[in-house]
Protein backbone atom coordinates (compact mmCIF):
# COMPACT_ATOMS: atom_id res chain seq x y z
CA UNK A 1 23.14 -11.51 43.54
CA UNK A 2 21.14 -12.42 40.54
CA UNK A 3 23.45 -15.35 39.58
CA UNK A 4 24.49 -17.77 41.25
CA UNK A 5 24.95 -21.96 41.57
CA UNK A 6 22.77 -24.25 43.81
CA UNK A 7 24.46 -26.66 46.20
CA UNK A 8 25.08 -29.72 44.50
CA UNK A 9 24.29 -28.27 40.59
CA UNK A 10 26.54 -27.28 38.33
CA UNK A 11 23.79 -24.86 36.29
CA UNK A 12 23.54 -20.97 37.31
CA UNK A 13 20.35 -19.98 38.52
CA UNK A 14 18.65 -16.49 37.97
CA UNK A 15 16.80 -14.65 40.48
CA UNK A 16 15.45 -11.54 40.49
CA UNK A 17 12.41 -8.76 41.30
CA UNK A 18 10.59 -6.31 39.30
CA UNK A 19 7.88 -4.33 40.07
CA UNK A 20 7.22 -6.41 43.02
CA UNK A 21 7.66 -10.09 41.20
CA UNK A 22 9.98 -12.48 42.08
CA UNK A 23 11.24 -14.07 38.75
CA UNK A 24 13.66 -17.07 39.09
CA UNK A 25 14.79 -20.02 37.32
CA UNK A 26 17.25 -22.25 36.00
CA UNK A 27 19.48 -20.93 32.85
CA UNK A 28 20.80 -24.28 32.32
CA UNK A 29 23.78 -23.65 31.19
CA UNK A 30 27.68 -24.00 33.30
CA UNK A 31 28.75 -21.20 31.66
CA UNK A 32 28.42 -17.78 33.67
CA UNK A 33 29.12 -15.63 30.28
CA UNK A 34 26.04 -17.49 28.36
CA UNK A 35 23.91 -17.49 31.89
CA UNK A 36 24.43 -13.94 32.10
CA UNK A 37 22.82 -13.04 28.56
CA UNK A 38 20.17 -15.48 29.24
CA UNK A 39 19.55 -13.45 32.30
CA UNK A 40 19.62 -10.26 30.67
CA UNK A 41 17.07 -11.67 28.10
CA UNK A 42 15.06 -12.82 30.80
CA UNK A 43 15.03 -9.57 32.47
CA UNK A 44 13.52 -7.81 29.26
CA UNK A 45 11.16 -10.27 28.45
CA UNK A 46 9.70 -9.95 32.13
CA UNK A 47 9.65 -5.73 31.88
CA UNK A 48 7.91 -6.32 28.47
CA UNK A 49 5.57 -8.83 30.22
CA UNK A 50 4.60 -6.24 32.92
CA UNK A 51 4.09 -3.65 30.47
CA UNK A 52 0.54 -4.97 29.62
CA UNK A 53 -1.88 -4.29 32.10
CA UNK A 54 -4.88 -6.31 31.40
CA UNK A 55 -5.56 -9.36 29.22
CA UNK A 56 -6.20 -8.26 25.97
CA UNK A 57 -5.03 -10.85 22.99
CA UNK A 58 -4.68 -10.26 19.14
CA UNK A 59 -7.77 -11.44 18.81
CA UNK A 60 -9.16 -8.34 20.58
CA UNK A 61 -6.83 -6.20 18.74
CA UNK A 62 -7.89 -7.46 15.29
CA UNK A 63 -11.72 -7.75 16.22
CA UNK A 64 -11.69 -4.20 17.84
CA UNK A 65 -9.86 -2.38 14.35
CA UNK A 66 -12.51 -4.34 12.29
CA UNK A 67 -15.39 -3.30 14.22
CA UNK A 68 -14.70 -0.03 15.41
CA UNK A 69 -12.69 1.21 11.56
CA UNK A 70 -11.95 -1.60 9.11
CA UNK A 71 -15.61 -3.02 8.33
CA UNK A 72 -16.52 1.20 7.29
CA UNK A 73 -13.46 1.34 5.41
CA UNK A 74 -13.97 1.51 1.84
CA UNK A 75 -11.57 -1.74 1.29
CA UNK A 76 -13.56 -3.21 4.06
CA UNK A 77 -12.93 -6.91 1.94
CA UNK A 78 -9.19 -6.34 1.61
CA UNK A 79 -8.60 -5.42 5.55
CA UNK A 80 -10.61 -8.78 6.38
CA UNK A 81 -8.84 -10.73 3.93
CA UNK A 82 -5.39 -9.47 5.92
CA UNK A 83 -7.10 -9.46 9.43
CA UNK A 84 -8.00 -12.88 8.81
CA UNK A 85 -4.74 -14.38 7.63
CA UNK A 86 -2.95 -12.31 10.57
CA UNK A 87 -5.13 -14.12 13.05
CA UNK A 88 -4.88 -18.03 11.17
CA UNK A 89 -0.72 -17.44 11.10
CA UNK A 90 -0.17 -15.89 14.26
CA UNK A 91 -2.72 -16.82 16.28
CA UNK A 92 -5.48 -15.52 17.79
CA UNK A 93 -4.63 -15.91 21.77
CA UNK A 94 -1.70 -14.47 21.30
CA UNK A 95 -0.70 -11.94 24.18
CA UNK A 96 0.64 -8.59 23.06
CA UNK A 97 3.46 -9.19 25.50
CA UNK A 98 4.28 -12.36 23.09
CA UNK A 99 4.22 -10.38 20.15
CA UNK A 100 7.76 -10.04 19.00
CA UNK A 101 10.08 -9.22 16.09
CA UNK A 102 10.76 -13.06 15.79
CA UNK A 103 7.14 -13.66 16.15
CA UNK A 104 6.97 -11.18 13.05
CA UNK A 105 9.57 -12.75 11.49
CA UNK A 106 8.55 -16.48 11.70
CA UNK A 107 5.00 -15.07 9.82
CA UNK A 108 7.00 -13.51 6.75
CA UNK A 109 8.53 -17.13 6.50
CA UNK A 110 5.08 -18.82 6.77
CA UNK A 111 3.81 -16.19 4.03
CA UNK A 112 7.05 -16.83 1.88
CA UNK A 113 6.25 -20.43 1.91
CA UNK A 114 2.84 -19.52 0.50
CA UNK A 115 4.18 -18.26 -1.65
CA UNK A 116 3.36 -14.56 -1.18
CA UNK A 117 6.37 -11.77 -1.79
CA UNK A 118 7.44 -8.67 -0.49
CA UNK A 119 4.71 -6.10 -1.22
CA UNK A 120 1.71 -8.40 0.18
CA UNK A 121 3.62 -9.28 2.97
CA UNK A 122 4.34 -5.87 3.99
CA UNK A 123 0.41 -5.46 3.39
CA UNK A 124 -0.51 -7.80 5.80
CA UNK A 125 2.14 -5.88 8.33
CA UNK A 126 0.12 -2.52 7.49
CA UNK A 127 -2.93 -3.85 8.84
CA UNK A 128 -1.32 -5.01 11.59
CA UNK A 129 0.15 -2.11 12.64
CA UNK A 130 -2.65 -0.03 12.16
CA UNK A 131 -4.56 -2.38 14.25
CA UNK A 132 -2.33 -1.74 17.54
CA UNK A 133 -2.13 1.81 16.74
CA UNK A 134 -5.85 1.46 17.15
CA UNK A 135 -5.55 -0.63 20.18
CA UNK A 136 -3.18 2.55 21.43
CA UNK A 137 -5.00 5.30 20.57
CA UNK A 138 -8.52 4.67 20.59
CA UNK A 139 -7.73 2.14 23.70
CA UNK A 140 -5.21 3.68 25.30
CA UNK A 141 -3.13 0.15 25.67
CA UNK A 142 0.21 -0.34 25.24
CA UNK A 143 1.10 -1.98 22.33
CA UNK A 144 4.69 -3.76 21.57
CA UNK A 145 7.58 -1.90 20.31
CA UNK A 146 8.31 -3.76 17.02
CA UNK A 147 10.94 -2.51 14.54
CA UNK A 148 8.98 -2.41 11.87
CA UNK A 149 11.73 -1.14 9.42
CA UNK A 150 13.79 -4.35 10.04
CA UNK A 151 10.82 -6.60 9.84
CA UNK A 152 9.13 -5.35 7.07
CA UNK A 153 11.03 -6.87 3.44
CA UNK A 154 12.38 -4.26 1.28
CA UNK A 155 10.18 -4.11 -1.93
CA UNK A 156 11.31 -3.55 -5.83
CA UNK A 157 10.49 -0.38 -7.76
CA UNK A 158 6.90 0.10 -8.21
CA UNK A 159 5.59 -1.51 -11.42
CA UNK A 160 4.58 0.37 -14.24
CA UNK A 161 3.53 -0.59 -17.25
CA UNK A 162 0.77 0.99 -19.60
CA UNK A 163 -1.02 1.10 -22.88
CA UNK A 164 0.25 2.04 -26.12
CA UNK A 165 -2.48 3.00 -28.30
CA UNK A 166 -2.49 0.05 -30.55
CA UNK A 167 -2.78 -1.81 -27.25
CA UNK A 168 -5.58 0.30 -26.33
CA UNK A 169 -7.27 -0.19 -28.70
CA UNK A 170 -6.68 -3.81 -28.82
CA UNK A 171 -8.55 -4.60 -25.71
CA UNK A 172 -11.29 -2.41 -26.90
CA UNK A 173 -12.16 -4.40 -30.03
CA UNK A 174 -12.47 -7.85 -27.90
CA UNK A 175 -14.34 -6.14 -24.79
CA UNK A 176 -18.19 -6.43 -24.44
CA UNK A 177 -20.03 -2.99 -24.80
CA UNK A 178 -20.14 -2.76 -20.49
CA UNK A 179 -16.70 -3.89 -20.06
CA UNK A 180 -15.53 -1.12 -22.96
CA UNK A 181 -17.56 1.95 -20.84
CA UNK A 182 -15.48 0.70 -17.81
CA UNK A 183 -12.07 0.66 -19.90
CA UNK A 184 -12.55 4.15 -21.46
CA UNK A 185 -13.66 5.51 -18.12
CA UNK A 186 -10.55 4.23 -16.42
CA UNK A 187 -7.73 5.76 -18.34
CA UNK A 188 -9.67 8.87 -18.49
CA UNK A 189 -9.87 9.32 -15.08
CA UNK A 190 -6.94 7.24 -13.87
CA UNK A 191 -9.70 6.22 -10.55
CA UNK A 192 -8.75 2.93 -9.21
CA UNK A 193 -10.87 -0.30 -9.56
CA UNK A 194 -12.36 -0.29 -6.83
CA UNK A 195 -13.67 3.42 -7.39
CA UNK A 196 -15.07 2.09 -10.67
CA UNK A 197 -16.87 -0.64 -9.60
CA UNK A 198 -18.50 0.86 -6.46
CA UNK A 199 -19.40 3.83 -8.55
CA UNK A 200 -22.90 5.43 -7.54
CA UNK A 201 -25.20 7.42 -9.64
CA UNK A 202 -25.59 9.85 -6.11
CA UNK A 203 -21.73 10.55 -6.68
CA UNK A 204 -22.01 11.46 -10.04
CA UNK A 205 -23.11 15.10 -11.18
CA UNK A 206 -23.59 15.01 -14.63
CA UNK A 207 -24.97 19.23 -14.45
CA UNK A 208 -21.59 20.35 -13.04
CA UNK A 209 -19.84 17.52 -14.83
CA UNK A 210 -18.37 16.45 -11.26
CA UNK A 211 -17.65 12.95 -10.05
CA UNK A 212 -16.92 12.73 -6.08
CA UNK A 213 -15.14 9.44 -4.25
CA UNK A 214 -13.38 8.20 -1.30
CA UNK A 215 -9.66 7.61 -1.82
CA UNK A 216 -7.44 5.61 -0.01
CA UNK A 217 -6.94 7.70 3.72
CA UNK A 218 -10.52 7.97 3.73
CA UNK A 219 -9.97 11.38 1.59
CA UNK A 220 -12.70 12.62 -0.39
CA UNK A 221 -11.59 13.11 -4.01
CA UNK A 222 -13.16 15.20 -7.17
CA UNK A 223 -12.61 14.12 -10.48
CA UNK A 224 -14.14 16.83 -12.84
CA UNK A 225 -15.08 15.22 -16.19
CA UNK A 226 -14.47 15.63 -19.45
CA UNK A 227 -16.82 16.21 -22.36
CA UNK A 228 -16.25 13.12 -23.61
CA UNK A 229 -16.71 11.55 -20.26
CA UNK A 230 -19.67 13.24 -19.08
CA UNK A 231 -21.22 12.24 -22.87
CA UNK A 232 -20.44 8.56 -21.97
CA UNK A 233 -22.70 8.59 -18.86
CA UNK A 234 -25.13 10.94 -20.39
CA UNK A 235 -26.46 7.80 -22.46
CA UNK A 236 -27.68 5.98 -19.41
CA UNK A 237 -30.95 6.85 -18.82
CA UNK A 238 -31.20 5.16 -15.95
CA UNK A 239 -29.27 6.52 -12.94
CA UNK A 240 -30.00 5.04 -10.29
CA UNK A 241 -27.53 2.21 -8.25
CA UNK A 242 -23.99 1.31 -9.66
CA UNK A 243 -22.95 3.20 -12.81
CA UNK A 244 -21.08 0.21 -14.51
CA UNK A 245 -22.30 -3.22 -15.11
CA UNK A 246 -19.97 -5.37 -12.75
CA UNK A 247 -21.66 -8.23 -13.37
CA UNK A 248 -19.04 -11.46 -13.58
CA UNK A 249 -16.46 -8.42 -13.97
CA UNK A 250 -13.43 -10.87 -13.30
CA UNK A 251 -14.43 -13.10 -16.22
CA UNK A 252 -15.12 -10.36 -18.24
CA UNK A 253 -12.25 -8.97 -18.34
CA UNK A 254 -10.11 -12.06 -18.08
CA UNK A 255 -11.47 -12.82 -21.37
CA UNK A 256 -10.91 -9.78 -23.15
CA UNK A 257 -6.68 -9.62 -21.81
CA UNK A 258 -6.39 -12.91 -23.19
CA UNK A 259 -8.69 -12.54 -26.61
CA UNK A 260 -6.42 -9.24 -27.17
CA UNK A 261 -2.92 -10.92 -26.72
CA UNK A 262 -1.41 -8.54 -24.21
CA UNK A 263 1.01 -10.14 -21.48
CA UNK A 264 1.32 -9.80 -17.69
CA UNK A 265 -2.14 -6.19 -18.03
CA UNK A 266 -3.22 -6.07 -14.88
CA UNK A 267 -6.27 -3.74 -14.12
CA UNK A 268 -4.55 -1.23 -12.37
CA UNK A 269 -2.22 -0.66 -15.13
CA UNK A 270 -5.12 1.17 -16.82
CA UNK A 271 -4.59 4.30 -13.92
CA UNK A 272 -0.97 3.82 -14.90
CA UNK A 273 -1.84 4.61 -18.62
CA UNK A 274 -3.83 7.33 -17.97
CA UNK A 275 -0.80 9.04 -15.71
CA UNK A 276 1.94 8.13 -18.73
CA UNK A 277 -0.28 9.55 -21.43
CA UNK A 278 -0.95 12.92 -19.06
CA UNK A 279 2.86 12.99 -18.76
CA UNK A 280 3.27 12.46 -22.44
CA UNK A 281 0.84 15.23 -23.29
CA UNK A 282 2.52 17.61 -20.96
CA UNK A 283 1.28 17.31 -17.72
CA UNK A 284 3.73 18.18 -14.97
CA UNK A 285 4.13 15.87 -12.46
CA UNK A 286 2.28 18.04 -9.26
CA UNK A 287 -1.09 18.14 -12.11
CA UNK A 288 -0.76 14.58 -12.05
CA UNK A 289 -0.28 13.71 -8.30
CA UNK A 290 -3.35 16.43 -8.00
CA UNK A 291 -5.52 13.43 -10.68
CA UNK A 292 -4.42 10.57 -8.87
CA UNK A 293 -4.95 11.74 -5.10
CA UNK A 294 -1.63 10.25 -4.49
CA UNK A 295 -0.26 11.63 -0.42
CA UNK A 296 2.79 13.56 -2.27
CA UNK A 297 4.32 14.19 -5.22
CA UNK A 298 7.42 11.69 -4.35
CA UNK A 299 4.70 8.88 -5.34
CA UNK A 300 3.73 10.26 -9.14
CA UNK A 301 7.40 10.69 -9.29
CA UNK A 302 7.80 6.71 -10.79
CA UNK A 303 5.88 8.89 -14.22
CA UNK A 304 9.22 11.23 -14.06
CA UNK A 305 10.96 9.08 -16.47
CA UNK A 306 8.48 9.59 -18.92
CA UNK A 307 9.24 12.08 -21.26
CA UNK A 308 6.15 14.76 -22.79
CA UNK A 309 5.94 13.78 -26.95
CA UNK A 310 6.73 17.64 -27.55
CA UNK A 311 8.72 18.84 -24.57
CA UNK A 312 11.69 20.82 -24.57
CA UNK A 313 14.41 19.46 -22.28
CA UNK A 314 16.96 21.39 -20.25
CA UNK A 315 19.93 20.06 -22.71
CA UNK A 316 17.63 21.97 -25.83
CA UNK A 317 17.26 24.51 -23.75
CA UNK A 318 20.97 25.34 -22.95
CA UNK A 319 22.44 24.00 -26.44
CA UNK A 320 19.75 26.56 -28.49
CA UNK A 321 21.37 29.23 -26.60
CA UNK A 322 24.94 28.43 -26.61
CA UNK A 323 24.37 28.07 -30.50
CA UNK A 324 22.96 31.44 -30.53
CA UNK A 325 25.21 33.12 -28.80
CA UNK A 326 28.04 31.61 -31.14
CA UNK A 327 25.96 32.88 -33.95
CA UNK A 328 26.15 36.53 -32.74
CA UNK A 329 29.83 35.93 -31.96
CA UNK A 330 30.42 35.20 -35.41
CA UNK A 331 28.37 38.24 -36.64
CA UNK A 332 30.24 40.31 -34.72
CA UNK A 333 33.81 39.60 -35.47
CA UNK A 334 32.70 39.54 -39.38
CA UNK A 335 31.62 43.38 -38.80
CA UNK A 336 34.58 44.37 -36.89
């Protein structure tokens, strides 16, 4: 019996063997209903315990992801950043068999009382899990089974917001000569900032007007450029190193948001003007997903909303024809 009630206490005891361990205690409570769930908890906590066959912490799993992937990644400063905090919240001598949902969930608080919400949580859980799939795969150990789903927070519609062209040009007029190179480059290739920045003269082919990058999945992506664009980079004569001037970048354009008056522009919203102009021209959504590298079309599909300036809807489509076809109605019945 697993239960049962020393001579002399009034507390059920739990006793039992798994895979060749004796595990046995006290549940301290009288009650046989609440020391039979504590027992049951008990017994799950020791099969997850014996799951883990050696003594590897989450300071191995973090160190051997960095090593081994994160420090070649091309956001090699964002995965430390998260690998970092991941190891200060939860701790670094953690045992895999210790980390649980509620362990999961008692970091989201801490982050929350950082101040940190949803989406940068759920970035920090990313690298985590990517980590022990690491640990898994490359490894071959086996990692806890954490309901991600449930742990994760659930995050508000991406955000959108981009340029108008008097705002565009706006933050043009107060931008330094550098700073206005990156800007126009931006929304005409919709790249992300950190393609911009890191930008090499080697991935840059001014003869076939081709510019060649490493998008997020470690995906090699073309941009072809435009006259315009390739014209742009033409004028530097000297190509050789970084193709922008990133020099005390942050400042720069910290400067130039606030000199131009325009609220809550983020960087990143320049990528989200160029994909709302290319909608507004005309550009179908699958052309667009195809210019930002995004996985599917499901991402682009936040642009969907955004109507082209000279595009004929499915209502126009249907009422010129039901107007038409009243028209010949009409000419009809007059004949008969």
């Amino acid at each position: 019996m697993s239960l049962y009630k020393r001579p002399g206490s009034s507390f059920w005891q739990y006793s039992f063997t798994l895979d060749g361990i004796r595990f046995r205690g006290s549940t301290g409570t009288e009650s046989k209903r609440e020391a039979q769930a504590l027992e049951a908890a008990k017994r799950t906590e020791a099969k997850n315990k014996t799951k883990f066959d050696d003594d590897w912490r989450l300071r191995d799993v973090l160190g051997a992801y960095w090593h081994e992937h994160g420090q070649h990644a091309p956001s090699s400063a964002f995965i430390e950043q998260k690998l970092d905090v991941l190891s200060r919240i939860i701790g670094p001598n953690t045992k895999l068999a210790d980390l649980t949902n509620q362990k999961l969930l008692n970091y989201k608080a801490a982050r929350r009382g950082e101040g940190l919400q949803s989406h940068s949580i759920n970035r920090d859980f990313n690298c985590l899990r990517a980590a022990l799939n690491h640990a898994k795969d490359v490894h071959g150990k086996t990692i806890p089974n954490i309901a991600w789903k449930k742990v994760r927070s659930p995050e508000p519609p991406g955000r959108v917001r981009f340029l108008s062209t008097d705002e565009y040009e706006a933050i043009l007029a107060v931008s330094d000569p550098g700073l206005q190179r990156i800007i126009k480059f931006a929304v005409a290739t919709g790249l992300r900032k950190t393609n911009i920045l890191t930008l090499d003269w080697r991935n840059v082919d001014l003869s076939s007007s081709l510019i060649t990058v490493v998008v997020k999945g470690n995906k090699r992506h073309t941009v072809r450029m435009t006259a315009e664009v390739r014209a742009m980079l033409a004028m530097d004569t000297h190509r050789v190193g970084a193709v922008f001037d990133t020099v005390n970048f942050r400042k720069r354009w910290d400067r130039a948001v606030k000199l131009s008056g325009l609220d809550d522009l983020h960087f990143h919203d320049l990528r989200h003007t160029f994909a709302s102009w290319a909608r507004m021209a005309g550009a179908d959504l699958a052309d667009i997903c195809d210019a930002l590298a995004h996985s599917s079309v499901a991402v682009t599909m936040r642009y969907a909303h955004i109507e082209p300036a000279h595009h004929e809807t499915a209502f126009d489509r249907v009422s010129s024809r039901v107007w038409s076809q009243n028209e010949s109605h009409s000419t009809l019945a007059r004949k008969k």
